[in-house]
PDB file of N, CA and C in Angstrom:
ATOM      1  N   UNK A   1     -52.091 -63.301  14.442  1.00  0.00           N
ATOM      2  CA  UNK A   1     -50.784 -63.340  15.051  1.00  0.00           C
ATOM      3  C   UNK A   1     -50.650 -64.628  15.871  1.00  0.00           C
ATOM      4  N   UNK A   2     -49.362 -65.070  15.598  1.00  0.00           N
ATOM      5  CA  UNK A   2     -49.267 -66.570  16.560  1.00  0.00           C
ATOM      6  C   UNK A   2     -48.533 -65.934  17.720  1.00  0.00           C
ATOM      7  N   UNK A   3     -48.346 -66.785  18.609  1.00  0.00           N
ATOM      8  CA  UNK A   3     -47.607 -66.998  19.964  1.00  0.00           C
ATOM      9  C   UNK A   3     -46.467 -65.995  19.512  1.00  0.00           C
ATOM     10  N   UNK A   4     -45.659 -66.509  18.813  1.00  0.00           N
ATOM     11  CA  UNK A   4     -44.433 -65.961  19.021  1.00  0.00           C
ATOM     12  C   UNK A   4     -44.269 -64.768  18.103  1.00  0.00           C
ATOM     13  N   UNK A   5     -45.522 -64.296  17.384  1.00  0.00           N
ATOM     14  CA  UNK A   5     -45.459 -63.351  16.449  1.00  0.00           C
ATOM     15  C   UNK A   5     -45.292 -61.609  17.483  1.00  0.00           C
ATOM     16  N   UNK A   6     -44.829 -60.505  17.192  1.00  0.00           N
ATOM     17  CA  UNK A   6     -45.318 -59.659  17.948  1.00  0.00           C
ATOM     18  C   UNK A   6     -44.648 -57.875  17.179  1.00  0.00           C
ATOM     19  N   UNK A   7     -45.758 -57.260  17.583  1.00  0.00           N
ATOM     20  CA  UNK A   7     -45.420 -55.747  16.572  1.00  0.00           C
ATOM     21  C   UNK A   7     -44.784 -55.471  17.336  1.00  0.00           C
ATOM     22  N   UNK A   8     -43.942 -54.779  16.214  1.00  0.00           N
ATOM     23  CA  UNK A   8     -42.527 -53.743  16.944  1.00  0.00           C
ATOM     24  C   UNK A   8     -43.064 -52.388  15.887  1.00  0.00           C
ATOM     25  N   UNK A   9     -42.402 -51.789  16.447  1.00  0.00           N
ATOM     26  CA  UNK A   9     -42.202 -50.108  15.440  1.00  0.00           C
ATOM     27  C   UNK A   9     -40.439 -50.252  15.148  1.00  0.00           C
ATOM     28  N   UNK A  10     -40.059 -49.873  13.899  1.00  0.00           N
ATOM     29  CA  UNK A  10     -38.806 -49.602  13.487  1.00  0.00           C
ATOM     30  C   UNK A  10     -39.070 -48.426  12.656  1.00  0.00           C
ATOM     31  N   UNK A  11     -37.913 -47.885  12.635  1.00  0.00           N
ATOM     32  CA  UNK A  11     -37.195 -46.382  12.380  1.00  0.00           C
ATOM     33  C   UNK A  11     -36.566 -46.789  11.072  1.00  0.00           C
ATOM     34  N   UNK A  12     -36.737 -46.476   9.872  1.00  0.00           N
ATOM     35  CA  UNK A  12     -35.560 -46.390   8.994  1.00  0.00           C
ATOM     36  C   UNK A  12     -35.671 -44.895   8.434  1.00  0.00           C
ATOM     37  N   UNK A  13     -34.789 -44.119   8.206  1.00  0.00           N
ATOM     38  CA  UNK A  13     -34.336 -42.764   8.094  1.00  0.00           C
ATOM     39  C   UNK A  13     -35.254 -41.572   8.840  1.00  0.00           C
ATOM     40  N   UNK A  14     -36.287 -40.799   8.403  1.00  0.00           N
ATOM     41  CA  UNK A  14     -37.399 -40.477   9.560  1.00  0.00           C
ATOM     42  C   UNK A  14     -38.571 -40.550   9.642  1.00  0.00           C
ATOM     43  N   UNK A  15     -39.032 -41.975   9.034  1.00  0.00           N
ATOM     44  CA  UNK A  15     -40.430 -42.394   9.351  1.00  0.00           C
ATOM     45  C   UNK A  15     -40.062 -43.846   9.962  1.00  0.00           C
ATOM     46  N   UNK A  16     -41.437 -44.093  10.678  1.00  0.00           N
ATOM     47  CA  UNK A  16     -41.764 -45.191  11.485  1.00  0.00           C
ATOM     48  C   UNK A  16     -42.306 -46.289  10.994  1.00  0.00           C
ATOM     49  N   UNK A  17     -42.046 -47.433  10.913  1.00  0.00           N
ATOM     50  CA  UNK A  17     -43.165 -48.618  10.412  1.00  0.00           C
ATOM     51  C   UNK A  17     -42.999 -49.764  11.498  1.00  0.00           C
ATOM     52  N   UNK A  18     -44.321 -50.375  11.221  1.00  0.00           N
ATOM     53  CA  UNK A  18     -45.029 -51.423  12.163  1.00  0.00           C
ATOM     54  C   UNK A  18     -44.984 -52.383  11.668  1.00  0.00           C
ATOM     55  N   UNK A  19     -44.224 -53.298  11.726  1.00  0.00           N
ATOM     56  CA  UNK A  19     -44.376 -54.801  11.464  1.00  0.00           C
ATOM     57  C   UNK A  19     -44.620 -56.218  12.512  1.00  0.00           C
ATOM     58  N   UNK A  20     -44.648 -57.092  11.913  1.00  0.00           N
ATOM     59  CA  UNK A  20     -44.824 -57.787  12.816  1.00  0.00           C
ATOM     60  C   UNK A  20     -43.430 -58.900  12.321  1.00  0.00           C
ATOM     61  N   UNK A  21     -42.810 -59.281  13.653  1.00  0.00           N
ATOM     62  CA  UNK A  21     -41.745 -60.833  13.529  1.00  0.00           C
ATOM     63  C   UNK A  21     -41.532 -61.572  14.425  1.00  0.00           C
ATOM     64  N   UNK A  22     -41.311 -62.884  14.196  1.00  0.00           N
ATOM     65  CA  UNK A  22     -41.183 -63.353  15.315  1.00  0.00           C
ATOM     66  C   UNK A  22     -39.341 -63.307  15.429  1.00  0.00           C
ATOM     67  N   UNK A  23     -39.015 -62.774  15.053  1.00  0.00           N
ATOM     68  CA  UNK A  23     -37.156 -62.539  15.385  1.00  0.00           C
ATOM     69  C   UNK A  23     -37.425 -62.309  16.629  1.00  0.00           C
ATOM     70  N   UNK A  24     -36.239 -62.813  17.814  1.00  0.00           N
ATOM     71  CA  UNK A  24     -36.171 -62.148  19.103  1.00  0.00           C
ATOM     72  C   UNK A  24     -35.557 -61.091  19.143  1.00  0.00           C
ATOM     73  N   UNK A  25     -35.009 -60.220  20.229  1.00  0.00           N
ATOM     74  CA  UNK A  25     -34.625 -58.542  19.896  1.00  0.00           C
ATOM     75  C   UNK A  25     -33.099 -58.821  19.557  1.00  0.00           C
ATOM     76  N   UNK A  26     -32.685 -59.539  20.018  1.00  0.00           N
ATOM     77  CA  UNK A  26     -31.420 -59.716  19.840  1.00  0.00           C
ATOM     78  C   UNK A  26     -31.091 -59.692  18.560  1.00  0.00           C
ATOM     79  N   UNK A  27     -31.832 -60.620  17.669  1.00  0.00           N
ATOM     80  CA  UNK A  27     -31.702 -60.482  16.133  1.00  0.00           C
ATOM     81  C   UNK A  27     -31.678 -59.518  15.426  1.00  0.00           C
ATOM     82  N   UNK A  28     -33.362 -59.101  15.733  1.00  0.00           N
ATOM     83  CA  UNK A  28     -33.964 -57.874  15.542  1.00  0.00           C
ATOM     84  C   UNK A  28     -32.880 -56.626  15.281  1.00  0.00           C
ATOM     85  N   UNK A  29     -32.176 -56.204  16.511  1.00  0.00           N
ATOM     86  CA  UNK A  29     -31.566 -55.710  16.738  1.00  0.00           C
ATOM     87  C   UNK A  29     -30.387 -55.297  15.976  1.00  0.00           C
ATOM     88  N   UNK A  30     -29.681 -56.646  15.615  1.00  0.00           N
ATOM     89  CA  UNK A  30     -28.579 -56.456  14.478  1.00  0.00           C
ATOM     90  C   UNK A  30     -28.965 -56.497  13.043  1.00  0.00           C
ATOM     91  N   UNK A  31     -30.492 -56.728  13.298  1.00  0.00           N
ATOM     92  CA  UNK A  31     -30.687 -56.480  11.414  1.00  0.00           C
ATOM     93  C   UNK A  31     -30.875 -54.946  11.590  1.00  0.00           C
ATOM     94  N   UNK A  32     -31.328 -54.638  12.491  1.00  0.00           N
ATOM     95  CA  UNK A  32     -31.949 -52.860  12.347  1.00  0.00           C
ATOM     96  C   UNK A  32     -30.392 -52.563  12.530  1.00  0.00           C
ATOM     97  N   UNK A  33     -29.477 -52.802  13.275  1.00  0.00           N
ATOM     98  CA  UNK A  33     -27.753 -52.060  12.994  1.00  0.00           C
ATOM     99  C   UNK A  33     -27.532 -51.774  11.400  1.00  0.00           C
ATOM    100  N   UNK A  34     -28.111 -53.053  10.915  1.00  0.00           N
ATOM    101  CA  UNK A  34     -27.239 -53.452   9.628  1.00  0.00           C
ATOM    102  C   UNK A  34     -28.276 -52.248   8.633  1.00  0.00           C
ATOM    103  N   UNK A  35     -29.254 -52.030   8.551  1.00  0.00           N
ATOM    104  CA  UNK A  35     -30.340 -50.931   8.298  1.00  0.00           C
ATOM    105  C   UNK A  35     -29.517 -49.507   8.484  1.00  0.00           C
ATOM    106  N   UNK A  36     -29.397 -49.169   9.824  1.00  0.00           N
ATOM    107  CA  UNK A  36     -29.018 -47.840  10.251  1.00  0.00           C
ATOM    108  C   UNK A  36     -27.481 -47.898   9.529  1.00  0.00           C
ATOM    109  N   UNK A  37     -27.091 -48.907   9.451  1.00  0.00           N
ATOM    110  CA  UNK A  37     -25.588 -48.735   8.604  1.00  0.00           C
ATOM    111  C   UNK A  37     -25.538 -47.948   7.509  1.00  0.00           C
ATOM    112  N   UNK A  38     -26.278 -48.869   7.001  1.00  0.00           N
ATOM    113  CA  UNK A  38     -26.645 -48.984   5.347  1.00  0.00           C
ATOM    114  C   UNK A  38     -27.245 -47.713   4.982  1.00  0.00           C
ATOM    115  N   UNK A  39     -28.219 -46.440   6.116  1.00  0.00           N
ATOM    116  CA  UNK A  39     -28.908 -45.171   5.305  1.00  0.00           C
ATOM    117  C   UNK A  39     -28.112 -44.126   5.894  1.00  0.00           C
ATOM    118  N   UNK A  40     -27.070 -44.502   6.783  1.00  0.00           N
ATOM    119  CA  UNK A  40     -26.394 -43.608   7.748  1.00  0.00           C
ATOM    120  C   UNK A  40     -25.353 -43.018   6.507  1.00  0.00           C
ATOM    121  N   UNK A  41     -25.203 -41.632   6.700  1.00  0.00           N
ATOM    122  CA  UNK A  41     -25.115 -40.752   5.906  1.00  0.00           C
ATOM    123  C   UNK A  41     -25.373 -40.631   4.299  1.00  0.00           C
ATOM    124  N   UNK A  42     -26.590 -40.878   4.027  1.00  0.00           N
ATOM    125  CA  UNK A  42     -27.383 -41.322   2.790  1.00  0.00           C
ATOM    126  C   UNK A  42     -28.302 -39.565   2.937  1.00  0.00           C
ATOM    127  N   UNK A  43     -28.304 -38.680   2.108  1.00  0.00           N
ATOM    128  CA  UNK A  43     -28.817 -37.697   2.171  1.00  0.00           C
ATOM    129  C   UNK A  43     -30.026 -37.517   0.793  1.00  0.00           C
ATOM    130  N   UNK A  44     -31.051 -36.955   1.156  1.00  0.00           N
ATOM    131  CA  UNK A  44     -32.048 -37.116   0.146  1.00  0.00           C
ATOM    132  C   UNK A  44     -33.430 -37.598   1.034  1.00  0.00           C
ATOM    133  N   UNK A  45     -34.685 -38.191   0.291  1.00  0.00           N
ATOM    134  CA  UNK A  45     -35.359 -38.292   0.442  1.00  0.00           C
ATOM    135  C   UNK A  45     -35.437 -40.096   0.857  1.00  0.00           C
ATOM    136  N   UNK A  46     -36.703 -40.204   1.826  1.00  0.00           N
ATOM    137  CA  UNK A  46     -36.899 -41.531   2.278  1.00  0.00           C
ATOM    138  C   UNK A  46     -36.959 -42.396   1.172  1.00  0.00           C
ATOM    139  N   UNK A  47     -37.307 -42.267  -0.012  1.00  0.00           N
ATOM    140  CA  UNK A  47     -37.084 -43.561  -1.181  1.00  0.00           C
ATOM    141  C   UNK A  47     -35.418 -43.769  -1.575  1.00  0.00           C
ATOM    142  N   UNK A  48     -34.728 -42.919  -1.353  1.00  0.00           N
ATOM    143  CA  UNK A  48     -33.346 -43.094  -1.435  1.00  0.00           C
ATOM    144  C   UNK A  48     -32.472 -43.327  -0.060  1.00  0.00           C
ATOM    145  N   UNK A  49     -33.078 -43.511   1.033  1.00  0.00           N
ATOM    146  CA  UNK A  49     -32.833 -44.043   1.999  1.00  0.00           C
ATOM    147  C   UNK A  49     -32.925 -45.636   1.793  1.00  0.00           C
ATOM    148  N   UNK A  50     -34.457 -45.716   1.180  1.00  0.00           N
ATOM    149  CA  UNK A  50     -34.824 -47.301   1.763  1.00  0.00           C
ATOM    150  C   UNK A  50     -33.879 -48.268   0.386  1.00  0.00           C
ATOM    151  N   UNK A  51     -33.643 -47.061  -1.021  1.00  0.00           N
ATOM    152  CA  UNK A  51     -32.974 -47.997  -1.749  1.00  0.00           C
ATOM    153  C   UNK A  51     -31.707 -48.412  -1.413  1.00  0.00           C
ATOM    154  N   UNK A  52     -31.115 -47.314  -0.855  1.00  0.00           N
ATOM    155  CA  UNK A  52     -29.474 -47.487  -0.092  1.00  0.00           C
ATOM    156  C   UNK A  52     -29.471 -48.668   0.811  1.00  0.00           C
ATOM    157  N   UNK A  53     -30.209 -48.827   1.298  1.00  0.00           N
ATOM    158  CA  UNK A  53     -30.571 -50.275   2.100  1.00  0.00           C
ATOM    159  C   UNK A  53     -30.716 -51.109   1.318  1.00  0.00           C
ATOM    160  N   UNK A  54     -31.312 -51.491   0.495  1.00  0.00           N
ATOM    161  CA  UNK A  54     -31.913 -52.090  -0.537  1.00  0.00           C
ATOM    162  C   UNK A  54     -30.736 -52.944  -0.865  1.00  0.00           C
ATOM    163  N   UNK A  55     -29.501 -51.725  -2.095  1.00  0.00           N
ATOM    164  CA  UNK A  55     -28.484 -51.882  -2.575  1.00  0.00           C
ATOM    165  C   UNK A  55     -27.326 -52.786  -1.726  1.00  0.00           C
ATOM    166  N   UNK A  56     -26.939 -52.208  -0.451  1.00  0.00           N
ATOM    167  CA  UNK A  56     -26.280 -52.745   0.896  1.00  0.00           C
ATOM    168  C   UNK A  56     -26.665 -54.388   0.843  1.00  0.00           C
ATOM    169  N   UNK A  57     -27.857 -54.386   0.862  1.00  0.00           N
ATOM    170  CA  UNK A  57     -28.318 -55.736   1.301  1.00  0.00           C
ATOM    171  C   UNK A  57     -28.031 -56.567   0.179  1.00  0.00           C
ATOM    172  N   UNK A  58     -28.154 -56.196  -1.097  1.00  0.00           N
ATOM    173  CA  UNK A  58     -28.312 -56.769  -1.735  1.00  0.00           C
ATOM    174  C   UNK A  58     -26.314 -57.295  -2.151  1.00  0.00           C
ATOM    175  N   UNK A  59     -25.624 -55.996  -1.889  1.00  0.00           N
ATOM    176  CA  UNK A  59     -24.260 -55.994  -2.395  1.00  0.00           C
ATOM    177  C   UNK A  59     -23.841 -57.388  -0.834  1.00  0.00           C
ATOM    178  N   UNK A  60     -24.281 -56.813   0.079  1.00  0.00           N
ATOM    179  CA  UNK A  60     -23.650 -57.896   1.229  1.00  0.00           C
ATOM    180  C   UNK A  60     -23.795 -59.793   1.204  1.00  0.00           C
ATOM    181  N   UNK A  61     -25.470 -59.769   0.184  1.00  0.00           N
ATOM    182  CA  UNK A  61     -26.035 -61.224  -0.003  1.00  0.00           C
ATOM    183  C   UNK A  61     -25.347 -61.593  -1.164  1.00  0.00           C
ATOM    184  N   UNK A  62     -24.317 -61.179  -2.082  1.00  0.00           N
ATOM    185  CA  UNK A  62     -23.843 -61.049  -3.675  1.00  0.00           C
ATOM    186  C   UNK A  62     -22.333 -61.903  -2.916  1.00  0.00           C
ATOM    187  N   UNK A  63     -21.836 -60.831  -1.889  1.00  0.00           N
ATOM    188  CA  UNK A  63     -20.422 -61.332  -0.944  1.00  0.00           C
ATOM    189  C   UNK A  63     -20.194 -62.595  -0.288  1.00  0.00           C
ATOM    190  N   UNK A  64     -21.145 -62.861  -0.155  1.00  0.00           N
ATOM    191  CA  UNK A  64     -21.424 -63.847   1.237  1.00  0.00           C
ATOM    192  C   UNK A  64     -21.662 -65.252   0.292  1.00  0.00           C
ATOM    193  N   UNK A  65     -22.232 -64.862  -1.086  1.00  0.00           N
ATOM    194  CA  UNK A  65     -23.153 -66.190  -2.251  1.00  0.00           C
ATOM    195  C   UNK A  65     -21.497 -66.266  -2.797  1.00  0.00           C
ATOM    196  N   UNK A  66     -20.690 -65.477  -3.214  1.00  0.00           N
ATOM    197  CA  UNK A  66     -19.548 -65.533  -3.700  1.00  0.00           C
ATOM    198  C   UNK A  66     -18.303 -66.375  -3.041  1.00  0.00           C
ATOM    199  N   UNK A  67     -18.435 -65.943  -1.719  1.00  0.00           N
ATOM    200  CA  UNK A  67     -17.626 -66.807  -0.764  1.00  0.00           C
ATOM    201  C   UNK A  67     -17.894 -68.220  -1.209  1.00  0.00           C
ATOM    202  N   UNK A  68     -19.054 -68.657  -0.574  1.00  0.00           N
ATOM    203  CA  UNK A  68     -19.870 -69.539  -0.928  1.00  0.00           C
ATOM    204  C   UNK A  68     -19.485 -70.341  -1.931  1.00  0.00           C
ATOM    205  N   UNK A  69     -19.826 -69.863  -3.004  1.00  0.00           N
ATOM    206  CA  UNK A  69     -19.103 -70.811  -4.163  1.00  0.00           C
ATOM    207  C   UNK A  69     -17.619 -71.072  -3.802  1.00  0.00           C
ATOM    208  N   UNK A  70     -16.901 -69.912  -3.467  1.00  0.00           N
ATOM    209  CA  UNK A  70     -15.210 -70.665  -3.604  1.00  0.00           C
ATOM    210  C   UNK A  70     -15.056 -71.399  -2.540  1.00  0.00           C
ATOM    211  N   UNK A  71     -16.007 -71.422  -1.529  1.00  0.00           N
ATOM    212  CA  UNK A  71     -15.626 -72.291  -0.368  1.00  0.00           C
ATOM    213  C   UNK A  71     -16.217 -74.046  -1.269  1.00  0.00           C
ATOM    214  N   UNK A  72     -16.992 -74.002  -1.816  1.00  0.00           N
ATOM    215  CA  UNK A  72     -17.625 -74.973  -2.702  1.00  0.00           C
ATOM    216  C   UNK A  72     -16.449 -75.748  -3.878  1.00  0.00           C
ATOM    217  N   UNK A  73     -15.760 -75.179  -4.231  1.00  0.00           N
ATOM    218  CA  UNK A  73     -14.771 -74.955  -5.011  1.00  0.00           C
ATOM    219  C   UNK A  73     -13.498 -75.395  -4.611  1.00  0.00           C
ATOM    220  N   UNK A  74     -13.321 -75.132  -3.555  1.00  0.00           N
ATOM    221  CA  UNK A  74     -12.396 -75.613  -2.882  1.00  0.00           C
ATOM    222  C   UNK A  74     -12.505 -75.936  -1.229  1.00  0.00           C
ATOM    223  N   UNK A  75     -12.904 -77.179  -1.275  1.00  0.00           N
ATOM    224  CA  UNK A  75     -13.313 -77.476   0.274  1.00  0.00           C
ATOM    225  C   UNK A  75     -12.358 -77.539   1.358  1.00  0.00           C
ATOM    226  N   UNK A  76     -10.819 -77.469   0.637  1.00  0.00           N
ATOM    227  CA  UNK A  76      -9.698 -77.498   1.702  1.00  0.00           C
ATOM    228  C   UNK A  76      -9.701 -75.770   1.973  1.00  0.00           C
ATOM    229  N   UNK A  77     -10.101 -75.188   2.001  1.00  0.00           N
ATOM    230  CA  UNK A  77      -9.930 -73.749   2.537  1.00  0.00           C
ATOM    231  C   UNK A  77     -10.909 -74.065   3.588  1.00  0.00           C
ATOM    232  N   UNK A  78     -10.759 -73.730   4.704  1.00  0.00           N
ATOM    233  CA  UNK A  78     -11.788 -73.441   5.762  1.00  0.00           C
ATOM    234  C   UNK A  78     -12.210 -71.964   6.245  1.00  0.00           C
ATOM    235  N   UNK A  79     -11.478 -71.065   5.734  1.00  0.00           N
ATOM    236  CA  UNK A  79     -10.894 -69.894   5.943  1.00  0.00           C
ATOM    237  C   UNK A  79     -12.065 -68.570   5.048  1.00  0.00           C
ATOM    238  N   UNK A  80     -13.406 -68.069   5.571  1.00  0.00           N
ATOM    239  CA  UNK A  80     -13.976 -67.166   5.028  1.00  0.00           C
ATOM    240  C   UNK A  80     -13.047 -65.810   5.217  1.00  0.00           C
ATOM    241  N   UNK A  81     -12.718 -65.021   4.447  1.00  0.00           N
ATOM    242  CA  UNK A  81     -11.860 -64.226   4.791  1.00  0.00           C
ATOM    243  C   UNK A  81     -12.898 -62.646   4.202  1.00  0.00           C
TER     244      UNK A  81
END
């Protein structure tokens, strides 16, 4: 572990895991929101929790790459909408 490395415990649906990051909590924090979003009312078992996350993340990084291009596409828009 370096300096700025340090274990946390996080919660995703009802088990615990230990990782280590150097994110500060603040970060931390809104990625685990974006987590609890994503399994919050997701019913079933913890592998269909962590895929519902999975999916989320993956549908939100698909949105954001899409913008992306049309902002690329057209550089007079300044406007992410």
């Amino acid at each position: 572990m370096t300096e700025k490395d340090r274990e946390v415990t996080i919660t995703v649906g009802d088990r615990n895991y230990t990782i280590r990051t150097f994110l500060d909590e603040t970060v931390l924090n809104r990625i685990l929101e974006n987590v609890e979003d994503a399994v919050m009312g997701c019913t079933g078992d913890q592998e269909k929790r962590l895929l519902a996350a999975c999916l989320d993340l993956s549908y939100r990084l698909d949105s954001i790459n899409s913008q992306l291009k049309t902002l690329q596409k057209h550089p007079e828009r300044d406007d992410i909408s």
